[in-house]
Protein backbone atom coordinates (compact mmCIF):
# COMPACT_ATOMS: atom_id res chain seq x y z
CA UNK A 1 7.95 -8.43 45.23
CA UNK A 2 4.21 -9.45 45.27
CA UNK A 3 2.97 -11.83 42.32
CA UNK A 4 0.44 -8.93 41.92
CA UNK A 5 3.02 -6.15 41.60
CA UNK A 6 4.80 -8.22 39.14
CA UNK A 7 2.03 -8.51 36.90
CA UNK A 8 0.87 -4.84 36.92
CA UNK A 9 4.95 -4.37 36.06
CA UNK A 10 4.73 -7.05 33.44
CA UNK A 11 1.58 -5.47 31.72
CA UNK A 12 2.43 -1.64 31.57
CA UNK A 13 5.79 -2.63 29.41
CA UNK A 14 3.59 -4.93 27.27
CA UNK A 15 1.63 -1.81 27.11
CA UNK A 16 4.28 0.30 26.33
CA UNK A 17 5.92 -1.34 23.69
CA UNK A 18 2.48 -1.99 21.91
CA UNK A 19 2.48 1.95 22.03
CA UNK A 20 5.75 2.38 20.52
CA UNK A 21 5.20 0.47 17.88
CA UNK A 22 1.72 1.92 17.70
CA UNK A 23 3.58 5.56 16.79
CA UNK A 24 6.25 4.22 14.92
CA UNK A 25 3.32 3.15 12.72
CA UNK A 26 1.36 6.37 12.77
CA UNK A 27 4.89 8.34 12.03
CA UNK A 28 5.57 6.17 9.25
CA UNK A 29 2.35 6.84 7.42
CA UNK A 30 2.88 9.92 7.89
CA UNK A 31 6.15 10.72 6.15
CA UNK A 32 5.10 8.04 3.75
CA UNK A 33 2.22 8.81 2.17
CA UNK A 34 3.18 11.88 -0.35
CA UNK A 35 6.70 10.47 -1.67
CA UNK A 36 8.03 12.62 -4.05
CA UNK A 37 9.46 11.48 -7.56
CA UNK A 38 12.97 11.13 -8.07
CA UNK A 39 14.71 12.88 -10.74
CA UNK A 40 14.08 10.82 -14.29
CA UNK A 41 17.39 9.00 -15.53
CA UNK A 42 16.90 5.71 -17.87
CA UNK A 43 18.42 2.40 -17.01
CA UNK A 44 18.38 -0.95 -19.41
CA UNK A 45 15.56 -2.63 -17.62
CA UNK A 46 12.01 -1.89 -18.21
CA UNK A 47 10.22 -1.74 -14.97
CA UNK A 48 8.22 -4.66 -15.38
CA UNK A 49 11.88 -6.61 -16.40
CA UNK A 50 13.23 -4.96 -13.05
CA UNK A 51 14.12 -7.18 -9.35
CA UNK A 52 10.11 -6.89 -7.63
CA UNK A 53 12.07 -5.50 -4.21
CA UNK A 54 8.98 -6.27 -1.93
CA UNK A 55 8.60 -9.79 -3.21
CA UNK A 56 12.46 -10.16 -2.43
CA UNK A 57 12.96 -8.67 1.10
CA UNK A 58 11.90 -9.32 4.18
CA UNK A 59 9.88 -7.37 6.59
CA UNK A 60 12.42 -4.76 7.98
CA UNK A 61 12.80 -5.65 12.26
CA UNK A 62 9.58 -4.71 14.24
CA UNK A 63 10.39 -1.83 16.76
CA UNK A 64 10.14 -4.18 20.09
CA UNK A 65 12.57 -6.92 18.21
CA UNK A 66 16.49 -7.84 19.35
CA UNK A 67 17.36 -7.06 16.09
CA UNK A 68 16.32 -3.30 15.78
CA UNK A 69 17.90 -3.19 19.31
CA UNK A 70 21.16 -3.59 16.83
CA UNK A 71 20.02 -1.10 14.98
CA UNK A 72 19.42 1.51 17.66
CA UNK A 73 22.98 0.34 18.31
CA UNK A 74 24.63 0.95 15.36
CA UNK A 75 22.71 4.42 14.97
CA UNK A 76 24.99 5.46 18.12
CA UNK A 77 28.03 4.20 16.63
CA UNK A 78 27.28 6.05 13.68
CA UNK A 79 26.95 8.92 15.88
CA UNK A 80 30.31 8.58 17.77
CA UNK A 81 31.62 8.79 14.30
CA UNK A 82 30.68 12.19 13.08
CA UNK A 83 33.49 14.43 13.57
CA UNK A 84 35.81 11.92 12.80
CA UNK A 85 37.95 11.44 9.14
CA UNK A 86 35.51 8.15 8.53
CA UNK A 87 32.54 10.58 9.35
CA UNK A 88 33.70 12.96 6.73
CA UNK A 89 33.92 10.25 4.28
CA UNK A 90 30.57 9.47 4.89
CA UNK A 91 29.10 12.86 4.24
CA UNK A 92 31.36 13.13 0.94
CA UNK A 93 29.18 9.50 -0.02
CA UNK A 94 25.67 11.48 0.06
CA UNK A 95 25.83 11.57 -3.99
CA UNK A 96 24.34 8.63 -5.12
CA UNK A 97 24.42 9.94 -8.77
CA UNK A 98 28.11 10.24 -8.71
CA UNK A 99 29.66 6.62 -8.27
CA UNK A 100 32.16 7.11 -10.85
CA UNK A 101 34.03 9.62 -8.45
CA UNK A 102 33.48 7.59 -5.56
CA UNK A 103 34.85 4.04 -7.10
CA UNK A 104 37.72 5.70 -9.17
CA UNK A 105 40.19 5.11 -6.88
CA UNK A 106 39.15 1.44 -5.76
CA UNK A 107 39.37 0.51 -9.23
CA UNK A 108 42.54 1.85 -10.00
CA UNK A 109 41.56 5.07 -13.02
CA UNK A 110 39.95 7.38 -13.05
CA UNK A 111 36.06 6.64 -14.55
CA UNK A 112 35.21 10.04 -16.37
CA UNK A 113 33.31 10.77 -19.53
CA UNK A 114 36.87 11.96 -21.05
CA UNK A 115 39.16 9.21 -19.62
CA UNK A 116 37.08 6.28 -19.83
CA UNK A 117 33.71 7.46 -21.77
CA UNK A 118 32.43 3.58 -22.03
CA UNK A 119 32.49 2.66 -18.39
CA UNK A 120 30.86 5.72 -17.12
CA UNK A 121 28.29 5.41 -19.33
CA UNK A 122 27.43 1.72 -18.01
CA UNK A 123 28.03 2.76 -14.85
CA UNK A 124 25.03 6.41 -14.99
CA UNK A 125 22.55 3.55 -16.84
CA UNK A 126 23.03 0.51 -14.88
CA UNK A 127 23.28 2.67 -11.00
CA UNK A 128 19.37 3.23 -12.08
CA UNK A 129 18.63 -0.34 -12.96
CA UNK A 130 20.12 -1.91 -8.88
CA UNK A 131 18.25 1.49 -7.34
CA UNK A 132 14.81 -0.04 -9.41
CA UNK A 133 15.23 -3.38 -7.25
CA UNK A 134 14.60 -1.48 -4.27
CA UNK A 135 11.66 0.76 -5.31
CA UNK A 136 9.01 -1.69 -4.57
CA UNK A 137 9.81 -2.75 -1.38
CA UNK A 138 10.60 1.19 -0.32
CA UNK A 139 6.27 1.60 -1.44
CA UNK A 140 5.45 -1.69 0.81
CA UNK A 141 7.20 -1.35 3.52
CA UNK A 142 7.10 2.61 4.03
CA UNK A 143 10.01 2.29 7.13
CA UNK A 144 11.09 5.83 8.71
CA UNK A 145 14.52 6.76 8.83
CA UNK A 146 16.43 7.55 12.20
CA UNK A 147 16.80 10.92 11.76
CA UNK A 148 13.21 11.15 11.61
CA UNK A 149 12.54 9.22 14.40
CA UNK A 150 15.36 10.67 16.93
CA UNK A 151 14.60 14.39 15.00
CA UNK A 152 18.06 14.66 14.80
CA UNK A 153 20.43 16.07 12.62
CA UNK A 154 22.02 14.06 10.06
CA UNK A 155 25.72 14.38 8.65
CA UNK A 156 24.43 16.20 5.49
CA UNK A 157 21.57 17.88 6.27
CA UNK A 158 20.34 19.46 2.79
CA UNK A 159 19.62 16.40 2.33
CA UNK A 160 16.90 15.88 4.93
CA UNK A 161 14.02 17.76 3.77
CA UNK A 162 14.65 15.97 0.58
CA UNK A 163 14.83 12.12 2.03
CA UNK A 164 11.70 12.76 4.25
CA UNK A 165 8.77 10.87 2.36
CA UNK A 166 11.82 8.64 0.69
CA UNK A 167 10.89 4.85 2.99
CA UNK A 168 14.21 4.16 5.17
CA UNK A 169 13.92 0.33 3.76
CA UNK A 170 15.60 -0.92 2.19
CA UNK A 171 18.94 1.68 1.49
CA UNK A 172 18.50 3.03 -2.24
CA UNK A 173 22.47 4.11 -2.25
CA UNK A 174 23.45 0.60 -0.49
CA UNK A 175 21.58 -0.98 -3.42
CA UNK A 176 23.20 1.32 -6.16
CA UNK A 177 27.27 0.59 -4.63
CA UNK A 178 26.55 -2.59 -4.18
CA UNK A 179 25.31 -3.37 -7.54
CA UNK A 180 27.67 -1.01 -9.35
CA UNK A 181 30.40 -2.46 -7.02
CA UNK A 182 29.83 -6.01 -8.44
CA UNK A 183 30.03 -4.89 -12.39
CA UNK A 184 33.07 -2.85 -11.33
CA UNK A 185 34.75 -6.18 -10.28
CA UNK A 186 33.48 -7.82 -13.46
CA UNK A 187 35.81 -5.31 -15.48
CA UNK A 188 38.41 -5.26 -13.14
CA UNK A 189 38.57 -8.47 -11.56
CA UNK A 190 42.20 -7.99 -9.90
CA UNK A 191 41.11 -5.57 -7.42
CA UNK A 192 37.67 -7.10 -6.64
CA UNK A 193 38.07 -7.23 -3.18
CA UNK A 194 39.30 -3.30 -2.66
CA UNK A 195 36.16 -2.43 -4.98
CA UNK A 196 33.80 -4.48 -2.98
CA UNK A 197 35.06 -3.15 0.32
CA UNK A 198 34.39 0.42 -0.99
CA UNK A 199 30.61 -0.65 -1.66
CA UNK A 200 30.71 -1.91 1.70
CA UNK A 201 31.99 1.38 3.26
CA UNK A 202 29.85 2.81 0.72
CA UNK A 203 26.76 1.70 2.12
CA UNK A 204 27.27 2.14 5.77
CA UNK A 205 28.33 5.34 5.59
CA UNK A 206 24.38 5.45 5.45
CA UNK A 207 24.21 4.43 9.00
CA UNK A 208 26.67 7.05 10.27
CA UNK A 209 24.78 9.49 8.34
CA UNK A 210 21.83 8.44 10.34
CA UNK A 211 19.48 8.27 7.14
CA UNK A 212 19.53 4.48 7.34
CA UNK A 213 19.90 2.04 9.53
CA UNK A 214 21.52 -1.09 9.65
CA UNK A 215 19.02 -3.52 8.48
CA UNK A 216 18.38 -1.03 5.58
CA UNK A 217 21.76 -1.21 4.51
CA UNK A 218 21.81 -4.96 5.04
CA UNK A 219 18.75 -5.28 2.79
CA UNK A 220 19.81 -2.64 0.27
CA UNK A 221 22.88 -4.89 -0.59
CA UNK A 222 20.71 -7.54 -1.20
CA UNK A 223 18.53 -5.76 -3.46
CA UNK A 224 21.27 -4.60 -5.24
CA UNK A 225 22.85 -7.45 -5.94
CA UNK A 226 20.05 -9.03 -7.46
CA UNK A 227 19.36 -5.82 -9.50
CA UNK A 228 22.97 -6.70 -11.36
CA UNK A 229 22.25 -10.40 -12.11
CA UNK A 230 18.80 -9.21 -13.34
CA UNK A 231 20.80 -6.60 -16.04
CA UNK A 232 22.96 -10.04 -17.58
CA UNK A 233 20.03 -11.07 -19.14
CA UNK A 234 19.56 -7.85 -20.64
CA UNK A 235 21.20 -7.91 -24.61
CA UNK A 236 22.02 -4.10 -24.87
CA UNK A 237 23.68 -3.80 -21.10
CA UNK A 238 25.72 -6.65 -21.98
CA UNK A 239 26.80 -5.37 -25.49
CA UNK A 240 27.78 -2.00 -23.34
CA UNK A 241 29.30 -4.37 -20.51
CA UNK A 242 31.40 -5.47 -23.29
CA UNK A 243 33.16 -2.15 -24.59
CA UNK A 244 33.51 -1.30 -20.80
CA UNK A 245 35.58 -4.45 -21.08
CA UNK A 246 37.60 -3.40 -24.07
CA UNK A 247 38.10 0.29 -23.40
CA UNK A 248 39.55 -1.07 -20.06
CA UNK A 249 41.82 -3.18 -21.24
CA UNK A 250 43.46 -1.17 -23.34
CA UNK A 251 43.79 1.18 -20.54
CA UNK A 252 45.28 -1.50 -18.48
CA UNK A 253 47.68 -2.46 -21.27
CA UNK A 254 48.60 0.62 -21.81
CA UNK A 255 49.63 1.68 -18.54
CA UNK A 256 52.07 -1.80 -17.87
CA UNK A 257 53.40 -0.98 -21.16
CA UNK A 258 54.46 2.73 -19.91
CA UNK A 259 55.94 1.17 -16.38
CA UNK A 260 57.84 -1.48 -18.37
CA UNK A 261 59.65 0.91 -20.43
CA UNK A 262 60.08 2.78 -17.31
């Protein structure tokens, strides 16, 4: 091939990818710029006590970077695992607002208002408080979500219309499991590890979903995690944190005490 040829090659896929990322951009702004408010729910922090998201994160990966090439990659993975059992899981994880349901059996009872009316009421507050650490960074970094970009269909698809001016970056319900995940372990230290894998799973079944991708999810844990060391300095989360403690306990002791006499 002529040194000229190889130039004019070299230049129109410089060209191109400047272009992509040119209407990546453009589509960004515009699914960005009218986000609609979420639904009003009161955590412990006040907002100006809350994790500052943008000033946390990262950039999410330009569009011509090796690393979104991972997340292009993971969005087919994702996609290879809709119809199976793990794809149904995921679209059963769309409520972000119901955690208690989705960590009940990871931590071993059932977390209801009847059964255990303490811990679900730590876990409604402080699911609002790790979802604030992300909030920030959704406003500066505006990222669209690969359902958007592909115009695909999602796993859950009521839920598109609804997610559309919500910024892919980083993942809101990665932040919330992640973060809820972590005070779950606090009570319930013995099965820390099956809890923490169920945020995991939690939070990627965002990326089979196809409303996030990976990076998101990456990020969102991040954010979340900070969002529950930011709540221990917080008196009246902690004093709650507490009776979470106790009511669990006695749960605990209670149900040995009924398999001893067994």
């Amino acid at each position: 091939m002529h040194k000229s040829e190889c130039c004019k090659k070299l230049r129109s896929a410089v060209l191109g990818a400047a272009a992509l990322c040119f209407l990546f951009g453009a589509a960004v702004s515009a699914r960005t710029d009218d986000v609609k408010p979420a639904p009003v729910r009161t955590g412990y922090l006040t907002k100006d006590k809350a994790v500052d998201g943008f000033a946390l994160l990262p950039p999410p990966p330009a569009y011509d970077s090796v690393h979104f090439m991972y997340d292009k990659a993971m969005y087919e993975y994702g996609l290879a695992m809709r119809n199976t059992e793990r794809g149904k899981q995921a679209a059963d994880d769309v409520d972000e607002f119901a955690l208690q349901r989705h960590f009940s059996e990871a931590f071993g009872m059932d977390i209801t208002p009847e059964k255990m009316p303490e811990l679900f009421k730590l876990v409604e507050r402080a699911n609002e408080d790790v979802y604030l650490a992300t909030v920030s960074a959704k406003k500066g970094y505006n990222r669209v979500r690969p359902y958007l970009l592909y115009d695909a269909p999602t796993c859950f698809r009521p839920d598109e219309e609804r997610l559309r001016y919500n910024s892919s970056y980083p993942s809101g319900h990665s932040a919330r499991a992640w973060g809820v995940g972590l005070i779950l372990s606090e009570i319930n230290p013995a099965r820390k590890e099956t809890i923490m894998r169920r945020a995991y799973e939690y939070g990627q079944s965002r990326v089979i979903c196809g409303y996030h991708w990976q990076s998101d999810v990456d990020a969102g844990r991040l954010a979340g995690a900070a969002g529950a060391a930011s709540l221990h300095s917080n008196h009246e989360f902690l004093k709650q944190l507490q009776k979470a403690k106790d009511e669990f306990n006695r749960l605990a002791k209670r149900a040995n005490k009924g398999k001893f006499h067994k």
